[in-house]
Protein backbone atom coordinates (compact mmCIF):
# COMPACT_ATOMS: atom_id res chain seq x y z
CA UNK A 1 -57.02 46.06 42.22
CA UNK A 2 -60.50 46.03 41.57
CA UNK A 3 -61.13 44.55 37.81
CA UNK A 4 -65.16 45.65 36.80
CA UNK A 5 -66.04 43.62 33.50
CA UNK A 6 -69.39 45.99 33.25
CA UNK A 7 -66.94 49.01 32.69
CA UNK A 8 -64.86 47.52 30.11
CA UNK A 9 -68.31 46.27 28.55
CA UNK A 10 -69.77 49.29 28.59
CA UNK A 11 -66.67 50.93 27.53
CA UNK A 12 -66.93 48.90 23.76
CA UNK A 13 -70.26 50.93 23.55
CA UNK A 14 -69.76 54.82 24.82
CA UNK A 15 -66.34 54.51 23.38
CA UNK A 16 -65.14 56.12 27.03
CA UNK A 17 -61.72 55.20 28.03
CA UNK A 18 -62.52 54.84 31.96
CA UNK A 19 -61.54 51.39 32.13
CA UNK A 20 -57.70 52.16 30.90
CA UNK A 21 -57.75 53.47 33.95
CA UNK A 22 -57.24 50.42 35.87
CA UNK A 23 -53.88 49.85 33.64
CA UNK A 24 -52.49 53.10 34.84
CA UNK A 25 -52.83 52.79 38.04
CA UNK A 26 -51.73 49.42 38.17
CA UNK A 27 -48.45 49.76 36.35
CA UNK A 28 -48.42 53.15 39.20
CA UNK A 29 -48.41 50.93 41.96
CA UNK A 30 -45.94 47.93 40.34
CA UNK A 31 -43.44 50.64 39.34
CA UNK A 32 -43.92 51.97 42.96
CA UNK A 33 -43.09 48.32 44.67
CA UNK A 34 -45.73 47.84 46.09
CA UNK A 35 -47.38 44.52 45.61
CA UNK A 36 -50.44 44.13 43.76
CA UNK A 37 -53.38 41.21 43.33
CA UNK A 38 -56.42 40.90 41.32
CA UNK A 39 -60.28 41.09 42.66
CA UNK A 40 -63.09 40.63 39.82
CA UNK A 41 -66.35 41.87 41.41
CA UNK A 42 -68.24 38.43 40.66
CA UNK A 43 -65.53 37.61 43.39
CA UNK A 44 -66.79 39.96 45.68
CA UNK A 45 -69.81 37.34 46.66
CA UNK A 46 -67.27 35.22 47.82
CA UNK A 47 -65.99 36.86 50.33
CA UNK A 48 -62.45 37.75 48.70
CA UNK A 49 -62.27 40.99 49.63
CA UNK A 50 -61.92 39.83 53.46
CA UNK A 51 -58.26 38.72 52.59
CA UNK A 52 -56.83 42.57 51.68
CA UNK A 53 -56.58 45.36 53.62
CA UNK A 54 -56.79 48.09 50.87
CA UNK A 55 -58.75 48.07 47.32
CA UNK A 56 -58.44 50.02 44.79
CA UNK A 57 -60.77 51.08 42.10
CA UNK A 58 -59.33 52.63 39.24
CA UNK A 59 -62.10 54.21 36.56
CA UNK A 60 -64.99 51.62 37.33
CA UNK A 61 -67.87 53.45 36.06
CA UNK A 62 -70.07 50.57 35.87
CA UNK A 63 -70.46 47.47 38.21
CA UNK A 64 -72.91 44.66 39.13
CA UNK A 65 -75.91 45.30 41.01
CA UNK A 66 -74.93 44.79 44.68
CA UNK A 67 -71.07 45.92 44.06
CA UNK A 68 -71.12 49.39 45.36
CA UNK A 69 -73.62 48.11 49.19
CA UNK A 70 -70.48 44.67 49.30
CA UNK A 71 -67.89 47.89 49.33
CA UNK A 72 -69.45 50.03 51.76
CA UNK A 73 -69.19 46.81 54.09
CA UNK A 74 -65.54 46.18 53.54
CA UNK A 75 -64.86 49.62 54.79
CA UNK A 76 -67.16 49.45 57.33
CA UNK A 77 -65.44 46.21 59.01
CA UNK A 78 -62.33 48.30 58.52
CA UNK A 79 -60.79 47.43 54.93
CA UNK A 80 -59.68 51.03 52.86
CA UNK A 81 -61.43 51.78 49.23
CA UNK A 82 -59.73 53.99 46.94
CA UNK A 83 -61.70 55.12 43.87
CA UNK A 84 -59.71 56.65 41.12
CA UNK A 85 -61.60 58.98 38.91
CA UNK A 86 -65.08 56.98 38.91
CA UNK A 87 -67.06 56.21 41.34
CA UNK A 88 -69.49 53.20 40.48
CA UNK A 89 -71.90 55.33 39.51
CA UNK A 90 -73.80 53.61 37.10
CA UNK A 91 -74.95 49.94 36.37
CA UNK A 92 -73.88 47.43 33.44
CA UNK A 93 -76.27 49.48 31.33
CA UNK A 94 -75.20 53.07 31.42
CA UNK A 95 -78.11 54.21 33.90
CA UNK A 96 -77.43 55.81 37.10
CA UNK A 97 -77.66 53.51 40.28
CA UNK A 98 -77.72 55.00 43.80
CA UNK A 99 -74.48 54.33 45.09
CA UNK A 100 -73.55 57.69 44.87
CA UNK A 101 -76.05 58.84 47.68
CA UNK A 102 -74.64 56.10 49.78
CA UNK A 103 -71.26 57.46 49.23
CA UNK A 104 -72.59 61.02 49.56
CA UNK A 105 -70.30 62.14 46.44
CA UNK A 106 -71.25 62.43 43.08
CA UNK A 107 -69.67 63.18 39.57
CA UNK A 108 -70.98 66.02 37.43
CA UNK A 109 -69.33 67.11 33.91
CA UNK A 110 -65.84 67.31 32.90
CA UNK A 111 -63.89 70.00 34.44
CA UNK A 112 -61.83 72.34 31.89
CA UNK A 113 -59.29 73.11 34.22
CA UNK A 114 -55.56 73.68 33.27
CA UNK A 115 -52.95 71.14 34.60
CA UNK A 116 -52.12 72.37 37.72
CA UNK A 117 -49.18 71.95 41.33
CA UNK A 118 -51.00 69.40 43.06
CA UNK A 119 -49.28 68.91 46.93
CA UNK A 120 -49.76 65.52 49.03
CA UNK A 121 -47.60 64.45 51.72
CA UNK A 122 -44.66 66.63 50.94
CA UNK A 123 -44.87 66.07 47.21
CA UNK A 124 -45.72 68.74 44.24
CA UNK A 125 -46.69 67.11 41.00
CA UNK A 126 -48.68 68.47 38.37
CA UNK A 127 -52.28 67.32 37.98
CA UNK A 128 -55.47 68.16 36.03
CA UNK A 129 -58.86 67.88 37.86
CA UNK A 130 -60.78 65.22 36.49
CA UNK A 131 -64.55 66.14 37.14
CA UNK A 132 -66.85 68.31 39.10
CA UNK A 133 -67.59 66.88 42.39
CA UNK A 134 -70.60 67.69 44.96
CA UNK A 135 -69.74 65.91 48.15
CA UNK A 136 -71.86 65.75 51.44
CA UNK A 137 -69.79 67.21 54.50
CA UNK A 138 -68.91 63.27 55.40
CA UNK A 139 -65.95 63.77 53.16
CA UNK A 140 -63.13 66.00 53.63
CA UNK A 141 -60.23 67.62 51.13
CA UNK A 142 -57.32 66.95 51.94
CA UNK A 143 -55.46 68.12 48.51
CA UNK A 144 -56.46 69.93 45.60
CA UNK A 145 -55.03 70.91 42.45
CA UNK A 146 -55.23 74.53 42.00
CA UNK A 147 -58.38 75.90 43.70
CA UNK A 148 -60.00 72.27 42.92
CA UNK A 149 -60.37 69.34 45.00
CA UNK A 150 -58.00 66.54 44.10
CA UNK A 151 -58.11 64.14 46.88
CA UNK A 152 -60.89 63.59 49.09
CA UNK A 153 -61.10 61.37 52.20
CA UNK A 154 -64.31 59.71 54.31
CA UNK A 155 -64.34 57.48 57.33
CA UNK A 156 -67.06 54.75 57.27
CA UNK A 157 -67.38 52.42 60.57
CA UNK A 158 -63.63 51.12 61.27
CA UNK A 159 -62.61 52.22 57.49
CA UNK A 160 -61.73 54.68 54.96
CA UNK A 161 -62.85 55.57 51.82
CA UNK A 162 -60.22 57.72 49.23
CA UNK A 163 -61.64 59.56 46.37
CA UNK A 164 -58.87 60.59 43.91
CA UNK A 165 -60.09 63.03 41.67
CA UNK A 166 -56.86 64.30 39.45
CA UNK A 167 -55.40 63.05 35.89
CA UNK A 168 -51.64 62.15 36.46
CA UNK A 169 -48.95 60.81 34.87
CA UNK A 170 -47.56 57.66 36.04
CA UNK A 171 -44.35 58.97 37.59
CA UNK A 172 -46.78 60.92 39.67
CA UNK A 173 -49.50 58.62 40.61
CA UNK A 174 -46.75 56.74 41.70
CA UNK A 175 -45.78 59.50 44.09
CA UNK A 176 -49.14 59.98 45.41
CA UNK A 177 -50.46 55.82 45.90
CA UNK A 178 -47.56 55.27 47.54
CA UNK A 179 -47.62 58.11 50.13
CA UNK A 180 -51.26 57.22 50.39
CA UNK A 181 -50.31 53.88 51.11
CA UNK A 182 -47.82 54.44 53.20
CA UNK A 183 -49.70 56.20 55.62
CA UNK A 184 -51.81 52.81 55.74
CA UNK A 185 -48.79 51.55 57.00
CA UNK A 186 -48.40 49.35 53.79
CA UNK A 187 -44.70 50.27 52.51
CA UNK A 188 -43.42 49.34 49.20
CA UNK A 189 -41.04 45.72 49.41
CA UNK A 190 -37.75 47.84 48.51
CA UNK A 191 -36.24 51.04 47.95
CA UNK A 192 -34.87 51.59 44.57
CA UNK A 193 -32.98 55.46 44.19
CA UNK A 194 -30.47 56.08 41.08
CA UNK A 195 -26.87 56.31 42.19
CA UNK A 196 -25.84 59.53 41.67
CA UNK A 197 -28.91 61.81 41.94
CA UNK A 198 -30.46 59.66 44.82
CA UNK A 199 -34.23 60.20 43.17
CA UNK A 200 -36.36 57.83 43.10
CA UNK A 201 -35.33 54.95 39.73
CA UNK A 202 -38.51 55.02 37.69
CA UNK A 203 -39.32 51.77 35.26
CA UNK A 204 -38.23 49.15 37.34
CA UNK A 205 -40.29 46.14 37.80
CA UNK A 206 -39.79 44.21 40.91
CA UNK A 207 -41.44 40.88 42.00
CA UNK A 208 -40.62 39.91 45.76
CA UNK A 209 -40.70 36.05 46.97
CA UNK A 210 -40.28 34.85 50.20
CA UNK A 211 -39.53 31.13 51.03
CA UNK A 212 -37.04 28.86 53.44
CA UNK A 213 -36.41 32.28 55.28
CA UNK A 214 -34.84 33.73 52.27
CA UNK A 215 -36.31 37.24 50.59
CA UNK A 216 -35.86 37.18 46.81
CA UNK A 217 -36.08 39.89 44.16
CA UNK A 218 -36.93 39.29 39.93
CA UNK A 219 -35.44 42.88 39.05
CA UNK A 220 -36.28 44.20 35.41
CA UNK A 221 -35.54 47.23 33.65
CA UNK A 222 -38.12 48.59 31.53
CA UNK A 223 -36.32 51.81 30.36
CA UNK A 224 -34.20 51.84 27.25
CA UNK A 225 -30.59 52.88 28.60
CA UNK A 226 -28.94 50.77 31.59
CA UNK A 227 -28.85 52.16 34.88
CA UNK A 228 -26.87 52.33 38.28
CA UNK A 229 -29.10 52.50 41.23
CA UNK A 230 -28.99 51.58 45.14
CA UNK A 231 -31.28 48.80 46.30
CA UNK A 232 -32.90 48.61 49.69
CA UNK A 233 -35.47 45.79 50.51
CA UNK A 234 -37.72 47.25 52.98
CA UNK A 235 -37.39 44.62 55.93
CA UNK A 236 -33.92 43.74 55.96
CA UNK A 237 -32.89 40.58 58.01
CA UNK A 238 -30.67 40.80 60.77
CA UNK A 239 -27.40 39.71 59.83
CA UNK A 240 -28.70 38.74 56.26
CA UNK A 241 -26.22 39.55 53.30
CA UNK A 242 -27.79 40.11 49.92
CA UNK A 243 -26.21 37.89 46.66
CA UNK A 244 -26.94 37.80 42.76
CA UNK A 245 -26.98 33.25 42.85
CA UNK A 246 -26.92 33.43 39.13
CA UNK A 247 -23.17 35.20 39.33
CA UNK A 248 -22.21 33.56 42.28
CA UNK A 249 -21.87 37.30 44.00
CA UNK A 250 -21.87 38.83 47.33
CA UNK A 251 -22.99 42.35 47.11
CA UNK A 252 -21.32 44.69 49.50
CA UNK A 253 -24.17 46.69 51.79
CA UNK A 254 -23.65 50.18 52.76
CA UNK A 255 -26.64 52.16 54.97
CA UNK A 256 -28.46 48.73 53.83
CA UNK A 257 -28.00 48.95 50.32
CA UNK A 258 -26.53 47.32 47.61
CA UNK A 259 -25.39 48.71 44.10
CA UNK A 260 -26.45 47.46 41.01
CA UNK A 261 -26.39 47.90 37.37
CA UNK A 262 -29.43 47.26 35.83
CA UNK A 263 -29.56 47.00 31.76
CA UNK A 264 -32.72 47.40 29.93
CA UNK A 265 -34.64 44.36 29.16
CA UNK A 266 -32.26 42.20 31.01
CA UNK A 267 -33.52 40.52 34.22
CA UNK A 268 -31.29 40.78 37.45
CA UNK A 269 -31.54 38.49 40.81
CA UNK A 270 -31.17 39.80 44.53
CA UNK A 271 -31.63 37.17 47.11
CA UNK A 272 -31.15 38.23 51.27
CA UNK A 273 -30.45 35.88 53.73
CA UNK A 274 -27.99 34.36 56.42
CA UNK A 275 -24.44 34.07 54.33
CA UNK A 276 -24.21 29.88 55.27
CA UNK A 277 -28.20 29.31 54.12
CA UNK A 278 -26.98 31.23 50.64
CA UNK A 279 -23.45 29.79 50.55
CA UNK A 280 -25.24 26.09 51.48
CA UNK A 281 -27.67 26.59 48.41
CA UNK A 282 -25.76 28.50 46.01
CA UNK A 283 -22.76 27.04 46.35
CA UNK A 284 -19.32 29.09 46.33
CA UNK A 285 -19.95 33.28 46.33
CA UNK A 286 -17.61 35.48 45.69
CA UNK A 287 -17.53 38.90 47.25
CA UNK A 288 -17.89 42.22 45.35
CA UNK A 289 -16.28 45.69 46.96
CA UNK A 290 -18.74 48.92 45.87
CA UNK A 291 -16.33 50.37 44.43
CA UNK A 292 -15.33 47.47 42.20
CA UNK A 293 -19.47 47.48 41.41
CA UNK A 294 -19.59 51.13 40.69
CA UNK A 295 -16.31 50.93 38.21
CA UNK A 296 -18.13 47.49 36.74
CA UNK A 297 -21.46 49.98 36.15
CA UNK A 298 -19.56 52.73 34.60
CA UNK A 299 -18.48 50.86 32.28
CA UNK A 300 -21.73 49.25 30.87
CA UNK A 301 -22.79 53.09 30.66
CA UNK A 302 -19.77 54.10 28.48
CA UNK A 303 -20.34 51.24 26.49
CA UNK A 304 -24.33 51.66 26.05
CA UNK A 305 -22.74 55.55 24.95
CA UNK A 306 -20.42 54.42 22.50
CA UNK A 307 -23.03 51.72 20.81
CA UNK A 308 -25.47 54.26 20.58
CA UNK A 309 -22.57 57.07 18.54
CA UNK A 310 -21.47 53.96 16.63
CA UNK A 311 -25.04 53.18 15.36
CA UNK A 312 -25.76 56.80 15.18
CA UNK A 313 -22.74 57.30 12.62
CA UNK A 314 -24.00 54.29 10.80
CA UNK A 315 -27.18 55.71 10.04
CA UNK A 316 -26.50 59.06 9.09
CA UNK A 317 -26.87 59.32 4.79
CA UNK A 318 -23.71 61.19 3.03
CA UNK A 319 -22.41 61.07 -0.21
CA UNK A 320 -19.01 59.61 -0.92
CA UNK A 321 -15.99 62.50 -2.07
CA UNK A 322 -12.97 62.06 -3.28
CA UNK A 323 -11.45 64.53 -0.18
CA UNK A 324 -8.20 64.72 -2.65
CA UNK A 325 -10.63 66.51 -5.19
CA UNK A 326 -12.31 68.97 -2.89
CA UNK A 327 -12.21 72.15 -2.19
CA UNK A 328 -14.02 74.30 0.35
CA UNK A 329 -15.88 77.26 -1.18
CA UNK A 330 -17.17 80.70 -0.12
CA UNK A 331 -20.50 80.95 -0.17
CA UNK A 332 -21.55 83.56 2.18
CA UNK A 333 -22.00 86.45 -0.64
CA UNK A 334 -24.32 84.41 -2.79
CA UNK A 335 -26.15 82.41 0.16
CA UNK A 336 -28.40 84.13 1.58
CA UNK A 337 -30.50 83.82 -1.76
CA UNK A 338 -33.15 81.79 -2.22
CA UNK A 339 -32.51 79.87 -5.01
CA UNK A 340 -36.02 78.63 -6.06
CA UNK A 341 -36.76 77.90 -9.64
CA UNK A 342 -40.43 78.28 -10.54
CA UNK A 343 -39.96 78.28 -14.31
CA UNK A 344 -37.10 76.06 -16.04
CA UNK A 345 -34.79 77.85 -18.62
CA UNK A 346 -35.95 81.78 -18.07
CA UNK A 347 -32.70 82.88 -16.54
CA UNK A 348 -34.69 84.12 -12.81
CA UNK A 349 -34.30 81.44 -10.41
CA UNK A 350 -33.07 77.91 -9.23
CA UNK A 351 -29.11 77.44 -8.61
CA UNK A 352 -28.11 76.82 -12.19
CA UNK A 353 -30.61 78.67 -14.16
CA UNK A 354 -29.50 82.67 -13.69
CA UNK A 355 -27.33 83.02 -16.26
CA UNK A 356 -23.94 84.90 -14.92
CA UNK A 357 -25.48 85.03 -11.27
CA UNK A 358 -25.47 80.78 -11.27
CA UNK A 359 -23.44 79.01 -9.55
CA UNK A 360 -21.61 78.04 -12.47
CA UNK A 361 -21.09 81.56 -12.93
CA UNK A 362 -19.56 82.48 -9.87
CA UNK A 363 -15.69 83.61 -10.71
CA UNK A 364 -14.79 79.98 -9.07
CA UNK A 365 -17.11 77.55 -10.20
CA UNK A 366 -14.73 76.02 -13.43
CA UNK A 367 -11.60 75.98 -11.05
């Protein structure tokens, strides 16, 4: 991820939100597991960019002098450059550079489309288009939302460059980086699906290690209700068997995954490897059937349901009645009134201020 300080600067003066940008599609590419690091542009000098394959830039409006001509050469040596939105069109001090002729696209005003079905490798999501685009014929659509273009793509020397040119929700950005990604051939570390509904588990944060040929996994759930989901690391090791070491547990693995319950805010270990590595390191591990995992789950479900009526019932507001005392009444001929008292004491309105037709009135009021 490509972090531009002269966006966010400029940002505190036209008040424009481009550089939230890069938060979005960050937390889209965590929550889609695939690994992410951290390239300031003063880093760019330096040669850094020589150590990734893909970077993205994610609503970078602005950049250094020299940014946009240190880009163009990472894709040219065969690295991938995904803009999102912006396109490092302008300087540290608002004014158009020339980048955008070197690109051969440029940004005009803001579109006015409606959100709109917007189809990439096999998935629909809704999108809005983000701006008007005039492109040379270097670059080619290759998805749109509606009758705009969403995604553009342009090869440069041994390299690519990506224009993504939609608003999306997380969920779907998520959809769409990681297909984009994956036909990079860069795959997300694990496969994470809900139990039941085998879609894809949304709001899980997952931070892969690998060390002493073991493959570890920091699992957190970010939603607020606890979920059962099947885990799948993407590389599996021959032979490997996959254990929670703070529970001492051996996870049973069916079609390579595991089942887990995951509650919110509560962190959860996974660690794969040979069973006498993980049995030499961890000591003693018990094993634990699926089925045994999926009861264990259930559970922690109908609990987080009854927690949630309990402190429901809490908080609801009623008056205390003696039940000995009362009696249900009939209301349904004098109901439909409105029972609004503009003027206290004249006998026309309110519930206790209509003389015969008040509720006190009413043939069972005094009983």
């Amino acid at each position: 991820m490509l972090v531009s300080f002269p966006t966010q600067r400029l940002a505190h003066v036209t008040g424009q939100p481009h550089h939230d940008f890069v938060e979005l599609y960050a937390e889209a590419l965590d929550y889609g597991h695939i690994p992410i690091d951290v390239i300031l542009e003063e880093q760019l000098e330096e040669n850094r960019q020589s150590e990734y394959r893909v970077i993205v830039a994610a609503g970078a409006d602005a950049s250094y002098e020299g940014t946009g001509a240190k880009l163009l050469e990472f894709v040219q040596q065969g690295g991938t450059l995904v803009l999102g939105l912006e396109t490092l069109q302008l300087n540290e001090y608002g004014q158009p550079t020339s980048f955008d002729k070197a690109l051969g696209l440029s940004l005009g005003d803001a579109h006015k489309a409606d959100i709109a079905p917007l189809l990439f490798a096999g998935h629909n999501v809704k999108a809005k288009a983000y701006r008007q685009i005039t492109h040379d014929p270097s670059w080619q659509v290759i998805a749109r939302t509606g009758e705009l273009p969403a995604i553009l793509e342009k090869k440069h020397g041994k390299g690519r460059i990506y224009y993504l040119g939609a608003q999306m929700q997380r969920e779907e950005l998520r959809l769409i980086l990681r297909s984009l990604l994956e036909n990079l051939d860069i795959k997300p570390v694990c496969n994470i699906l809900h139990h039941e509904s085998m879609k894809p588990a949304y709001s899980i944060e997952v931070q892969p290690a690998q060390r002493d040929g073991l493959s570890g996994y920091l699992l957190f759930n970010r939603s607020v209700t606890p979920l059962i989901v099947r885990f799948a690391p993407q590389s599996p090791i021959n032979d490997a068997i996959m254990v929670d070491p703070l529970e001492g547990i051996i996870h049973e693995v069916k079609d390579g995954q595991i089942l887990l319950t995951l509650k919110p805010g509560v962190r959860q270990v996974v660690v794969s490897g040979p069973r006498e590595t993980l049995a030499g390191r961890f000591g003693p591990l018990k094993e634990e059937g699926w089925d045994l995992a999926l009861a264990q789950g259930k559970k922690v479900l109908d609990d987080h349901e009854a927690e949630l009526r309990a402190k429901a019932l809490k908080q609801q507001f009623s008056y205390p009645i003696n039940l000995e005392q009362a009696l249900p009444l009939d209301l349904r001929t004098v109901a439909n009134r409105h029972f609004v008292d503009t003027v206290a004491g004249d006998g026309k309105g309110g519930w206790t201020d209509q003389g015969t037709n008040h509720l006190r009135g009413l043939e069972w009021a005094s009983k």
